[in-house]
C-alpha atoms as a PDB file:
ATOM      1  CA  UNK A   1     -21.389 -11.949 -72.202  1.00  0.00           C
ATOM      2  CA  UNK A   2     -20.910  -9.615 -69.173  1.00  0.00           C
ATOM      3  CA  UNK A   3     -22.057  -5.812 -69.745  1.00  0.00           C
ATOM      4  CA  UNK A   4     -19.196  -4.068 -68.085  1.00  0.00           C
ATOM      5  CA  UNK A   5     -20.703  -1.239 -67.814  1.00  0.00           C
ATOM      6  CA  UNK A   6     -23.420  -1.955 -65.537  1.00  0.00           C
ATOM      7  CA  UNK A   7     -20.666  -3.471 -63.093  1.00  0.00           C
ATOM      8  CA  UNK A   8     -18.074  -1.767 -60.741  1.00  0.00           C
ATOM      9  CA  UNK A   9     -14.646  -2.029 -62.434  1.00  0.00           C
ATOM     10  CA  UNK A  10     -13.009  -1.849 -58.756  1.00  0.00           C
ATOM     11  CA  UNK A  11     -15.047  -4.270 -56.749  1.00  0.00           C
ATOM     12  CA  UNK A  12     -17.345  -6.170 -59.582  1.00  0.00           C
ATOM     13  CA  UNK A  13     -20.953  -4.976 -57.969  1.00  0.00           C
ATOM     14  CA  UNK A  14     -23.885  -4.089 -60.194  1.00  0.00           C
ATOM     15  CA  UNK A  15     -23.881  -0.442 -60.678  1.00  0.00           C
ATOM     16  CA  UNK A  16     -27.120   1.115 -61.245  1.00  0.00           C
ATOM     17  CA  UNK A  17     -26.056   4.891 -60.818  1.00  0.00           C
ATOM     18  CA  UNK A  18     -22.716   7.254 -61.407  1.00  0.00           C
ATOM     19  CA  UNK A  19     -20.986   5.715 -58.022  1.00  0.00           C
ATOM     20  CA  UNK A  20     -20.887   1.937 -57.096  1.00  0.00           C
ATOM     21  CA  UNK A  21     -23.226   1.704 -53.943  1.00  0.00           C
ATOM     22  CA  UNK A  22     -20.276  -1.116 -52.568  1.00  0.00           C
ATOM     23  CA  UNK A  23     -16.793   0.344 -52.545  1.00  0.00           C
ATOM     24  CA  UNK A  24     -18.109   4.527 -53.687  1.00  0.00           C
ATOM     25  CA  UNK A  25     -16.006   4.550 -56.746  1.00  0.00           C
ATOM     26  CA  UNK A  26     -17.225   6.625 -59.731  1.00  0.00           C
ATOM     27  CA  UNK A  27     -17.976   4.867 -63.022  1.00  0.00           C
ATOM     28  CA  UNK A  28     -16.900   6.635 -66.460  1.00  0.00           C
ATOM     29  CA  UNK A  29     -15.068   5.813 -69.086  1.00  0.00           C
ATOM     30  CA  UNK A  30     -11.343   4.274 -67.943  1.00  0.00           C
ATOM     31  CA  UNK A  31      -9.494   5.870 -70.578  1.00  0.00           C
ATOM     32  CA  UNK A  32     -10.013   9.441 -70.795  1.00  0.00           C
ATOM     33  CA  UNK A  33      -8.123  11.685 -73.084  1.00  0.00           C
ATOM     34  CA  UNK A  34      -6.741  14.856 -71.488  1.00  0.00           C
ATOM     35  CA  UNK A  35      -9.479  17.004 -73.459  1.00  0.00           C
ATOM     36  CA  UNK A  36     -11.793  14.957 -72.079  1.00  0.00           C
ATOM     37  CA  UNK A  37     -10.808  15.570 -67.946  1.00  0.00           C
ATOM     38  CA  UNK A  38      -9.854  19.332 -68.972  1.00  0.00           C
ATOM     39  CA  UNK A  39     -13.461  19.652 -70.262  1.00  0.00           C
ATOM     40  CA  UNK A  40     -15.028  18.270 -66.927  1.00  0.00           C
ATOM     41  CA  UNK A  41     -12.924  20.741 -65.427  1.00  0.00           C
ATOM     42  CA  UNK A  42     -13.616  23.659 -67.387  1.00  0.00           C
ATOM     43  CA  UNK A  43     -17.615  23.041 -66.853  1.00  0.00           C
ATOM     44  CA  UNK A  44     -17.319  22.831 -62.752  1.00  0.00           C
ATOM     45  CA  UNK A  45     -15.226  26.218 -62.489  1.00  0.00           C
ATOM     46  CA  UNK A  46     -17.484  27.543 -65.060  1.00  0.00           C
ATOM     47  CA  UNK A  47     -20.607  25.912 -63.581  1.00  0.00           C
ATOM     48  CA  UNK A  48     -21.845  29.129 -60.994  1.00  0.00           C
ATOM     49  CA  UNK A  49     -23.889  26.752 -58.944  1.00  0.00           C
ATOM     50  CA  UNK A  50     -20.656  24.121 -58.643  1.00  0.00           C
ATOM     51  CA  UNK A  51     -19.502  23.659 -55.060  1.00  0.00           C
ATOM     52  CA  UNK A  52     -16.319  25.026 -56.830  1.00  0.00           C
ATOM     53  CA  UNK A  53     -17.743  28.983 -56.673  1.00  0.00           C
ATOM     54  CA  UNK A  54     -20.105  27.795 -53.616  1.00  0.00           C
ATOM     55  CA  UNK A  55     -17.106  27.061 -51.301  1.00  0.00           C
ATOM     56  CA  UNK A  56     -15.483  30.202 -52.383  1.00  0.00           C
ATOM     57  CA  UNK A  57     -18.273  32.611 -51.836  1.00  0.00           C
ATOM     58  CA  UNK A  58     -18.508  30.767 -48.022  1.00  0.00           C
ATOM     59  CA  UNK A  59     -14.901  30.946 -47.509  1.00  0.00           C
ATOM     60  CA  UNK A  60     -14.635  34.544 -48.008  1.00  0.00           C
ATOM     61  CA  UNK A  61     -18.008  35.812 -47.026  1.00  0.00           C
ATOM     62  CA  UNK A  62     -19.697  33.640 -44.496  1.00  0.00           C
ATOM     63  CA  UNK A  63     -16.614  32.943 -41.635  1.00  0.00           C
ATOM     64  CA  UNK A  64     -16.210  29.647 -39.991  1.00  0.00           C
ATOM     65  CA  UNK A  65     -19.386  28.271 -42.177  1.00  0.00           C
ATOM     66  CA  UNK A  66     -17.603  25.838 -44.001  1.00  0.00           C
ATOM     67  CA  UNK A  67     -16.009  24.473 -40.941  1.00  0.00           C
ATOM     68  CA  UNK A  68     -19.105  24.507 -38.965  1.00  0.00           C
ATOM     69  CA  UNK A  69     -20.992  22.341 -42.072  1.00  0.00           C
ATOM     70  CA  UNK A  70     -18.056  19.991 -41.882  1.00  0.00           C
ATOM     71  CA  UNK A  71     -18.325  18.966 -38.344  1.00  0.00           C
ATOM     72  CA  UNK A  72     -22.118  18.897 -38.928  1.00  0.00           C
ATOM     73  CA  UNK A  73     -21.208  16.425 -41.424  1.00  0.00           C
ATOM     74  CA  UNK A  74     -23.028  17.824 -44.365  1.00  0.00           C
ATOM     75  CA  UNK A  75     -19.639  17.915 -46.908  1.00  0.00           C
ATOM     76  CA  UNK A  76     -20.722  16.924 -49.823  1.00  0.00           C
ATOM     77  CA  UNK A  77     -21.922  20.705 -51.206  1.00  0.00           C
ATOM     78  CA  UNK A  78     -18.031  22.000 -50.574  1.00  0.00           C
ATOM     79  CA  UNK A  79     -15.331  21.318 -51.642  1.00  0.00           C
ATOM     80  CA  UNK A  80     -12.879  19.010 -48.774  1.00  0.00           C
ATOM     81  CA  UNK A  81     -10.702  21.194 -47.020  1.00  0.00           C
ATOM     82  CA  UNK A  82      -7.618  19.956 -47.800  1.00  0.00           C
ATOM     83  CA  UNK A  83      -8.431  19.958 -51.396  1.00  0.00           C
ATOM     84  CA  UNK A  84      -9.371  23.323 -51.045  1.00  0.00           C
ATOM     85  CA  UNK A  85      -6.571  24.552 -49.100  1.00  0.00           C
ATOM     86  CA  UNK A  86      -3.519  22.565 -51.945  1.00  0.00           C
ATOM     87  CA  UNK A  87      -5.737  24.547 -54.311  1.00  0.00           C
ATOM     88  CA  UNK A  88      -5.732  27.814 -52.809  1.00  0.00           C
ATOM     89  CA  UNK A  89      -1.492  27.257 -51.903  1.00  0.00           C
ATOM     90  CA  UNK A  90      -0.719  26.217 -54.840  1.00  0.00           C
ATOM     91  CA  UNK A  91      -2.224  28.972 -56.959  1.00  0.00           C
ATOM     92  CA  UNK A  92      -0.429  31.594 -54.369  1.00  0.00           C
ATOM     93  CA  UNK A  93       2.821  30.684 -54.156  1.00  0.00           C
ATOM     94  CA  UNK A  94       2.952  29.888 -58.284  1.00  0.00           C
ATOM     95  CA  UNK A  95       1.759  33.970 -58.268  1.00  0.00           C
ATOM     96  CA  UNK A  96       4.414  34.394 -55.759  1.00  0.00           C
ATOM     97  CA  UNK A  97       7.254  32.695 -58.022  1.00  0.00           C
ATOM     98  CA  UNK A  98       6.277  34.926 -60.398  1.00  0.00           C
ATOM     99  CA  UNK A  99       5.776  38.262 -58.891  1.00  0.00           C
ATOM    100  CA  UNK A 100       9.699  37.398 -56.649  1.00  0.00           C
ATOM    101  CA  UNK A 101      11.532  37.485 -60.093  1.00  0.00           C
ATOM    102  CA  UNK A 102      10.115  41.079 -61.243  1.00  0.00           C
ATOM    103  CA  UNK A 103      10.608  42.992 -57.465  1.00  0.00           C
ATOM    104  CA  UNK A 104      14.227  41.868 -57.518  1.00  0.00           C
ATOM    105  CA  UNK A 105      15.011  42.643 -61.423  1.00  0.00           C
ATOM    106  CA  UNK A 106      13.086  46.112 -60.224  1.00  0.00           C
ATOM    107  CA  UNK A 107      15.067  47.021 -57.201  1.00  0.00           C
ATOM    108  CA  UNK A 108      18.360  45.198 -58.976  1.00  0.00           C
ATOM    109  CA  UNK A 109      19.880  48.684 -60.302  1.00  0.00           C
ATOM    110  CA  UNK A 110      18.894  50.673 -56.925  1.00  0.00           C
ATOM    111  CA  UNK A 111      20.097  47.648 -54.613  1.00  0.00           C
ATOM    112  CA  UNK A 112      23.648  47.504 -56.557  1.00  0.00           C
ATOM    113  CA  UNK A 113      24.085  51.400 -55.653  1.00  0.00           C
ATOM    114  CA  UNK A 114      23.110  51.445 -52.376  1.00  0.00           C
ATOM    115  CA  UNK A 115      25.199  47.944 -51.097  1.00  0.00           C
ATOM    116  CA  UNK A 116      28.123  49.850 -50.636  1.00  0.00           C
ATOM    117  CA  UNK A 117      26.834  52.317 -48.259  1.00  0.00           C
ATOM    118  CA  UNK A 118      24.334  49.921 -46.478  1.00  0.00           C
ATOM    119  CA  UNK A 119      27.569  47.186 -46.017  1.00  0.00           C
ATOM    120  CA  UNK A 120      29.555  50.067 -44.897  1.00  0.00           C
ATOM    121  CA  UNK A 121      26.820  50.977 -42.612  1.00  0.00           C
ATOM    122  CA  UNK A 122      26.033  47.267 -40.697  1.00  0.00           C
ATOM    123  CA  UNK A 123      29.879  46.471 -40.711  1.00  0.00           C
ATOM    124  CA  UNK A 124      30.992  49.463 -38.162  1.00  0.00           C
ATOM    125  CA  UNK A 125      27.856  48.009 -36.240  1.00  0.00           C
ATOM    126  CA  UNK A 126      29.688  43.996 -35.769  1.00  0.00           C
ATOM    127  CA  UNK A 127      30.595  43.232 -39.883  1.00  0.00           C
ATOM    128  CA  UNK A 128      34.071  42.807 -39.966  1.00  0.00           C
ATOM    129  CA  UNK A 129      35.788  43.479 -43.023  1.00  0.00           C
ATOM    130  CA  UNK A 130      33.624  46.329 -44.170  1.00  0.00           C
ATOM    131  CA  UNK A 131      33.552  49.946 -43.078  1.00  0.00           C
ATOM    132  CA  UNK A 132      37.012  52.051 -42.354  1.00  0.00           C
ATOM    133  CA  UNK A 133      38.697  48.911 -41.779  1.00  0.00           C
ATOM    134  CA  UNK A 134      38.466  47.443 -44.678  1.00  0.00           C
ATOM    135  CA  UNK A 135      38.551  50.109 -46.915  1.00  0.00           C
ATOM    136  CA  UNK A 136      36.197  47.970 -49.698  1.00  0.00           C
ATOM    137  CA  UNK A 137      32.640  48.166 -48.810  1.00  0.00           C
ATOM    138  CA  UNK A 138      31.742  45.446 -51.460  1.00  0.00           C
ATOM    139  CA  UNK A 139      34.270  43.395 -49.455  1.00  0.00           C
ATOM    140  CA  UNK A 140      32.442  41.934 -46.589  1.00  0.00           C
ATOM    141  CA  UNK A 141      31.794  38.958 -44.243  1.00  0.00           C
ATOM    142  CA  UNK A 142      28.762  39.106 -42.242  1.00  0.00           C
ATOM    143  CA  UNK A 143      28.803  37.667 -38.973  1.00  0.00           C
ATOM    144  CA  UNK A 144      25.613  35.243 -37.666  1.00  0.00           C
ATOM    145  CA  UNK A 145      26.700  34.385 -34.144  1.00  0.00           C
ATOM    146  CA  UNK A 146      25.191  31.141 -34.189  1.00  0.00           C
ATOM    147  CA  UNK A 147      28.744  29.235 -33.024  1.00  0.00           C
ATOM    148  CA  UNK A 148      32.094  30.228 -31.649  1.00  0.00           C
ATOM    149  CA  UNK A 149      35.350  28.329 -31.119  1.00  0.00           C
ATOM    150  CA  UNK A 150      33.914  26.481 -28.298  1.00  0.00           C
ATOM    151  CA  UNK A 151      30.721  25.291 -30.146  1.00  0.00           C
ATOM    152  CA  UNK A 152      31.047  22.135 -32.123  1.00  0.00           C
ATOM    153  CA  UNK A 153      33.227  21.754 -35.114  1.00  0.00           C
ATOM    154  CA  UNK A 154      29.348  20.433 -37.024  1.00  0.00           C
ATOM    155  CA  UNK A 155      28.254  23.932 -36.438  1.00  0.00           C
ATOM    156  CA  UNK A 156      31.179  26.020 -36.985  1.00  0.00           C
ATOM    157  CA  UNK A 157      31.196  24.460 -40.343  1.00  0.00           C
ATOM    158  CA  UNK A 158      27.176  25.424 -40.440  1.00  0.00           C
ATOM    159  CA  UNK A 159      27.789  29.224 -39.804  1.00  0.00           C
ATOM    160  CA  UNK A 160      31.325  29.198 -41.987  1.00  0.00           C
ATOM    161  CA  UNK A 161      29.081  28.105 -45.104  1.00  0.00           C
ATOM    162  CA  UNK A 162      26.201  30.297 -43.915  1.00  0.00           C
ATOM    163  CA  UNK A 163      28.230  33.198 -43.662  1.00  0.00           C
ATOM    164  CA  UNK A 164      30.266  32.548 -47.145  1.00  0.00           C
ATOM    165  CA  UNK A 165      26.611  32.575 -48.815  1.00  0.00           C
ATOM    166  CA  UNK A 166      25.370  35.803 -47.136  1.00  0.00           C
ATOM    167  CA  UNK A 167      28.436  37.728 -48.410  1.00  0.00           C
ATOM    168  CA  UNK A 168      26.983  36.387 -52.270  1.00  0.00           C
ATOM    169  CA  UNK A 169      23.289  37.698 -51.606  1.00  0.00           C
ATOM    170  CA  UNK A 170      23.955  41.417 -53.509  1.00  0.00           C
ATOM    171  CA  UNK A 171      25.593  39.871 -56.178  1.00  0.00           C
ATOM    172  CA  UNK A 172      22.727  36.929 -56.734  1.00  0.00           C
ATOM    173  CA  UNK A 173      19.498  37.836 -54.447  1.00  0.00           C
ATOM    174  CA  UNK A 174      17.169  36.029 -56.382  1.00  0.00           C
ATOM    175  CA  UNK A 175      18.268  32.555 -55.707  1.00  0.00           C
ATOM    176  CA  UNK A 176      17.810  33.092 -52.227  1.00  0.00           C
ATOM    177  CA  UNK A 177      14.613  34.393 -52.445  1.00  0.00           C
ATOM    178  CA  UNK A 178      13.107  31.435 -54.879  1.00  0.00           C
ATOM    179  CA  UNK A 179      14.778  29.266 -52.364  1.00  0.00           C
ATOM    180  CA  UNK A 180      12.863  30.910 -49.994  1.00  0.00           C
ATOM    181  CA  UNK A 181       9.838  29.898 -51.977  1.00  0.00           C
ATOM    182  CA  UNK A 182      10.227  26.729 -52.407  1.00  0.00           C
ATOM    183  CA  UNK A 183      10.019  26.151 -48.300  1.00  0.00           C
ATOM    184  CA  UNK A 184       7.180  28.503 -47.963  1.00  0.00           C
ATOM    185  CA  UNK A 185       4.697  25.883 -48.732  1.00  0.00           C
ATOM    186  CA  UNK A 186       5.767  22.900 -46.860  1.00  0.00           C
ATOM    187  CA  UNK A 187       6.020  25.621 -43.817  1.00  0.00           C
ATOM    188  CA  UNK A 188       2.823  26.744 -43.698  1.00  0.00           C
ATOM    189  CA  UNK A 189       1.281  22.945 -44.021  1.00  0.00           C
ATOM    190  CA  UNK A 190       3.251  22.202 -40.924  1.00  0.00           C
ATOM    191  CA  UNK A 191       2.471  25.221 -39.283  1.00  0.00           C
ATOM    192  CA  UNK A 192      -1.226  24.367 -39.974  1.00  0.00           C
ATOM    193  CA  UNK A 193      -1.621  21.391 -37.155  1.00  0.00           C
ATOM    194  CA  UNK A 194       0.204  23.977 -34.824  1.00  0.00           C
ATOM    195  CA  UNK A 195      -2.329  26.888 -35.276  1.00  0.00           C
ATOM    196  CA  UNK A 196      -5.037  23.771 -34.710  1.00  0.00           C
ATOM    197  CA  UNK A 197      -3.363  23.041 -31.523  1.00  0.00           C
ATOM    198  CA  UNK A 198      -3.765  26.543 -30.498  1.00  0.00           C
ATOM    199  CA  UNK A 199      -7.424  26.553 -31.309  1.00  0.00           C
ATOM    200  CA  UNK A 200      -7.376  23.241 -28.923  1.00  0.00           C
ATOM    201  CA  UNK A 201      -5.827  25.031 -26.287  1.00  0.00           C
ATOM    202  CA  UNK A 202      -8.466  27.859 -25.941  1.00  0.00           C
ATOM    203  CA  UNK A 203     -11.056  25.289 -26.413  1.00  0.00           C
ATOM    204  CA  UNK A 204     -10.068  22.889 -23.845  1.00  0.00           C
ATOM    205  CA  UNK A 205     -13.556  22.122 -22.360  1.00  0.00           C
ATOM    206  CA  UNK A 206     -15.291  22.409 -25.242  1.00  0.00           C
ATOM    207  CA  UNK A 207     -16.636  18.736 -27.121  1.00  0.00           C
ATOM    208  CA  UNK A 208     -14.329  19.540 -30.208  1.00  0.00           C
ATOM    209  CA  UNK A 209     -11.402  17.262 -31.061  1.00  0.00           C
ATOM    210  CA  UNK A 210      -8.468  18.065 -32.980  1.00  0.00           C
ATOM    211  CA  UNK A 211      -9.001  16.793 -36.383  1.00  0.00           C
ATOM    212  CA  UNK A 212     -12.270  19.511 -36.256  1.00  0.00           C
ATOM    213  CA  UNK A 213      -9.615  22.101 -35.019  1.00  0.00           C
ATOM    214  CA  UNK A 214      -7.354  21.098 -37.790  1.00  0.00           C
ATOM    215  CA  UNK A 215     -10.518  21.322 -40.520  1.00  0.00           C
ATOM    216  CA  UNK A 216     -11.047  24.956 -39.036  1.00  0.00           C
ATOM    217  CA  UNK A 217      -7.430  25.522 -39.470  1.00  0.00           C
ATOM    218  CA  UNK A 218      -7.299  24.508 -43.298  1.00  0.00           C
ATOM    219  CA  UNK A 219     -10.055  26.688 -43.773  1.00  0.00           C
ATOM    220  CA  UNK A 220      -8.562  29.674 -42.151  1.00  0.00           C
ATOM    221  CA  UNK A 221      -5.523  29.833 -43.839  1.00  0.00           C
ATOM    222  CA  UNK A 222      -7.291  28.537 -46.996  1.00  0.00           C
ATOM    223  CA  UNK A 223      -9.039  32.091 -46.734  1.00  0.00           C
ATOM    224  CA  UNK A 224      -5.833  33.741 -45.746  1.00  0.00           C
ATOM    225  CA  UNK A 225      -4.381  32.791 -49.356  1.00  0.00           C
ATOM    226  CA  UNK A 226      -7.177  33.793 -50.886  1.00  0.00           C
ATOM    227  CA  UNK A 227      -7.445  37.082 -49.360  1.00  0.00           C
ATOM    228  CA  UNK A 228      -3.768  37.573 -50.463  1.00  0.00           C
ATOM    229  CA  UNK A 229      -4.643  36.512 -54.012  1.00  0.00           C
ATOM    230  CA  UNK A 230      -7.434  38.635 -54.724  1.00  0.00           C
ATOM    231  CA  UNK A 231      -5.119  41.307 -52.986  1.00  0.00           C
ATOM    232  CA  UNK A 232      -2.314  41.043 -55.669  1.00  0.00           C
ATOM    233  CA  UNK A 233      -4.586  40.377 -58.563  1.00  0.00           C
ATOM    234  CA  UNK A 234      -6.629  43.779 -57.752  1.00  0.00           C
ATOM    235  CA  UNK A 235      -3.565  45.454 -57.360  1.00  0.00           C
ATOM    236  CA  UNK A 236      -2.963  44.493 -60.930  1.00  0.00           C
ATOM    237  CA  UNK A 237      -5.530  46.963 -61.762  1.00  0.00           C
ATOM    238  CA  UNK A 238      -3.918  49.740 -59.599  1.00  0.00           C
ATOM    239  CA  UNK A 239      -6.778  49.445 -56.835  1.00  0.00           C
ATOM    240  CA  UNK A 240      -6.027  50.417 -53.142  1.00  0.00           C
ATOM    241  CA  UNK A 241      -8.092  47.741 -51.301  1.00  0.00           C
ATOM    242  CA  UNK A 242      -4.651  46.640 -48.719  1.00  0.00           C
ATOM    243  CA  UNK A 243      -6.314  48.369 -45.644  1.00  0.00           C
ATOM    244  CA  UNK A 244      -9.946  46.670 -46.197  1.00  0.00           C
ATOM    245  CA  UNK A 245      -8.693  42.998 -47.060  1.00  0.00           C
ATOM    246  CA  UNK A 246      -6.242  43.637 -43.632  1.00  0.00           C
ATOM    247  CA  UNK A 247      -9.225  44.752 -41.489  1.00  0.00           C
ATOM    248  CA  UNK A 248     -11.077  41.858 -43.257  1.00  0.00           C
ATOM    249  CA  UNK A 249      -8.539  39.529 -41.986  1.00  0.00           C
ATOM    250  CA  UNK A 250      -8.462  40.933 -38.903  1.00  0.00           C
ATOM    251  CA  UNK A 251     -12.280  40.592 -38.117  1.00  0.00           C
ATOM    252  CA  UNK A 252     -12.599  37.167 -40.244  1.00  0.00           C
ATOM    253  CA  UNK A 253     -11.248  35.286 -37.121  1.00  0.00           C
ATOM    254  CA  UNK A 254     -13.281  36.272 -34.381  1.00  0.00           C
ATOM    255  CA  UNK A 255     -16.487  35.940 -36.197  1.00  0.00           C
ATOM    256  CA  UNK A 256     -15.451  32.276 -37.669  1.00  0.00           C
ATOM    257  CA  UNK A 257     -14.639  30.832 -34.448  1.00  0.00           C
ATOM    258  CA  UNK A 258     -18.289  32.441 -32.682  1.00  0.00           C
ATOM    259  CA  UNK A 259     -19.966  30.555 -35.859  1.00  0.00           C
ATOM    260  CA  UNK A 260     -18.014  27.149 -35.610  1.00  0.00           C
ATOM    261  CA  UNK A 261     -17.503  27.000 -31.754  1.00  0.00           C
ATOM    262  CA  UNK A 262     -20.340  28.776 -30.811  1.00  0.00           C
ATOM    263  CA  UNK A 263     -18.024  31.318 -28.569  1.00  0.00           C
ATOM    264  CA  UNK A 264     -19.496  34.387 -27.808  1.00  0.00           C
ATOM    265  CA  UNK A 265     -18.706  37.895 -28.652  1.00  0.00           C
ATOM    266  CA  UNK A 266     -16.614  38.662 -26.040  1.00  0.00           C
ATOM    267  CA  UNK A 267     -15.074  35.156 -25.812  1.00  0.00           C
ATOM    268  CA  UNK A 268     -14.550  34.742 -29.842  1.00  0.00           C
ATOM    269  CA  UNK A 269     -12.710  38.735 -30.050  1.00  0.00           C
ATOM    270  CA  UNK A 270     -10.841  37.372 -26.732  1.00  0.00           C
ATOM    271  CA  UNK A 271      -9.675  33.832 -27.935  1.00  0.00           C
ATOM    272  CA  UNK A 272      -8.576  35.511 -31.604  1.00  0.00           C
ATOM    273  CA  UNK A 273      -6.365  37.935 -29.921  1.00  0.00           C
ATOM    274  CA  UNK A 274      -4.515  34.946 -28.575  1.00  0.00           C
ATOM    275  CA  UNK A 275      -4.571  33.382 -31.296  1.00  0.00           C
ATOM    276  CA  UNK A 276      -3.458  36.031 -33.364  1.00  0.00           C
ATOM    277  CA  UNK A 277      -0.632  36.751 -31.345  1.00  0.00           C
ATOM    278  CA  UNK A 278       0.669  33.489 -30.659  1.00  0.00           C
ATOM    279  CA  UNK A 279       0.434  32.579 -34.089  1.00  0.00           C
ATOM    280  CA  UNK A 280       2.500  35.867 -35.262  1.00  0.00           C
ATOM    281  CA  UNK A 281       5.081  34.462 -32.742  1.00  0.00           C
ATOM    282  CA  UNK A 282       5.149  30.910 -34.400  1.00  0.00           C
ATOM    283  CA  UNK A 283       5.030  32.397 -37.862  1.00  0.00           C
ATOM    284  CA  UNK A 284       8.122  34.698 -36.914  1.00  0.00           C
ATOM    285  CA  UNK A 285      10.408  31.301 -36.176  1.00  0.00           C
ATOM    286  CA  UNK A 286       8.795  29.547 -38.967  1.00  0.00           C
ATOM    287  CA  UNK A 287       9.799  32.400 -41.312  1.00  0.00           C
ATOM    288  CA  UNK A 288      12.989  32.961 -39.672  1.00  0.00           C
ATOM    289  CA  UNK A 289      14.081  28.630 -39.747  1.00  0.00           C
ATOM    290  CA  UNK A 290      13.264  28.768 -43.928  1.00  0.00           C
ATOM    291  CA  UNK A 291      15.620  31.858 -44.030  1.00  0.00           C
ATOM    292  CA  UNK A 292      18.064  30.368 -42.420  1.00  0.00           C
ATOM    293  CA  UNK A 293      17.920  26.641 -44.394  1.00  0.00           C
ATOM    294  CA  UNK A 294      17.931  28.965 -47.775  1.00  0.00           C
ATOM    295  CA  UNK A 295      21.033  30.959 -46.877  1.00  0.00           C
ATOM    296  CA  UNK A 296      22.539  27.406 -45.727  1.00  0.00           C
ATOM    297  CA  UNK A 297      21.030  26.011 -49.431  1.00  0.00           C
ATOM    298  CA  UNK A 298      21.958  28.553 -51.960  1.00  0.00           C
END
């Protein structure tokens, strides 16, 4: 009788170690209880010397490493990036959901006392219906200026419906902000292959292709979140640290792309500037299209 478990279970070779030698697929027991798989994962974030901690410690302290051992092809100490950066995400914007629900039942009581004066205020400035003309300052519809009576009927409707849901955000904030959320991710992984474009761009003559651009990209932002993480959860202990994690930002990019690219000083400070302003412009839009499909949504 066959021993099956000196034979793949995927491809039928002879397995002689923990991954079949034929098709790479790891051997173990097929039917794992949940206990079982949270144990394994308990032991690797526990583990200190687990590529878990060791791609952490790189991402924050040792810039553009991680990407410069990936194209170097010696992965197998770190975690992938793309693991690392749905991770990372995924952990910041479930702290976000969080953290959006408590600032708006915070600023709830001062918010309801001051709409009347701040409606009041943007209507004499192009809000018709609020102000001295209309008497009510809670009564108000906000005008986008995105169509007119010439645009098409598609888009009147658009701006009609955008409009009607602006006029609901002091009564009911919080939905728009959580649908806010819920676009934030799936923004910033598209915006990813367009900040590895960038890096491209600056990098024109250089023997790197795009995927290694887009590797360098996961990492960056992967280190953003994390940086914005560790931000909220030490200001959970009522520690100032806001100015050093910025000016670690700040500094993070130039010295990641002189490790991974090889740039020089003045080149690396140079080409992050560009970047860093370019990117602020593409982040602006990207911010400003998810605001606009959530006030369409709610």
């Amino acid at each position: 009788m066959e021993d099956r478990a000196q034979y793949c279970r995927n491809c039928r070779a002879r397995v002689t170690g923990q991954y079949c030698s034929d098709c790479g697929q790891r051997e173990g027991r097929a039917d794992k209880r949940f206990l079982d798989l949270a144990g394994e994962l308990l032991r690797d974030v526990l583990d200190v010397d687990s590529r878990f901690w060791r791609t952490l410690a790189y991402l924050l302290f040792r810039p553009g490493l991680l990407s410069a051992e990936f194209i170097a092809g010696r992965r197998a100490r770190y975690l992938p990036p793309l693991r690392l950066y749905l991770v990372i995400s995924f952990l910041v914007f479930l702290f976000m959901s969080f953290g959006s629900v408590q600032v708006v039942d915070r600023a709830g009581d001062g918010a309801n006392m001051g709409s009347g004066q701040v409606i009041a205020t943007v209507g004499r400035d192009g809000f018709p219906g609020s102000g001295d003309e209309a008497g009510d300052p809670n009564d108000f519809s906000p005008v986008l200026g995105i169509a007119d009576e010439n645009s098409p009927q598609w888009l009147q409707d658009v701006q009609r419906r955008m409009e009607r849901n602006a006029g609901k955000l002091k009564d009911d904030p919080n939905r728009f902000i959580e649908t806010v959320l819920d676009y934030l991710p799936q923004m910033m992984f598209l915006l990813m292959p367009v900040f590895a474009l960038l890096i491209q761009l600056l990098y024109l003559g250089s023997p790197f292709h795009y995927l290694q651009h887009l590797v360098f990209s996961l990492h960056y932002h992967s280190f953003a979140f994390l940086l914005y993480l560790l931000a909220q959860l030490i200001g959970l202990a009522s520690v100032d640290v806001d100015g050093w994690l910025v000016l670690w930002l700040l500094v993070y990019l130039p010295l990641a792309l002189r490790r991974t690219y090889g740039s020089g000083w003045t080149g690396a400070v140079f080409k992050s500037l560009l970047v860093d302003i370019s990117y602020a412009v593409v982040l602006v839009s990207g911010f400003a299209v998810v605001a606009a499909l959530a006030l369409f949504l709610i």
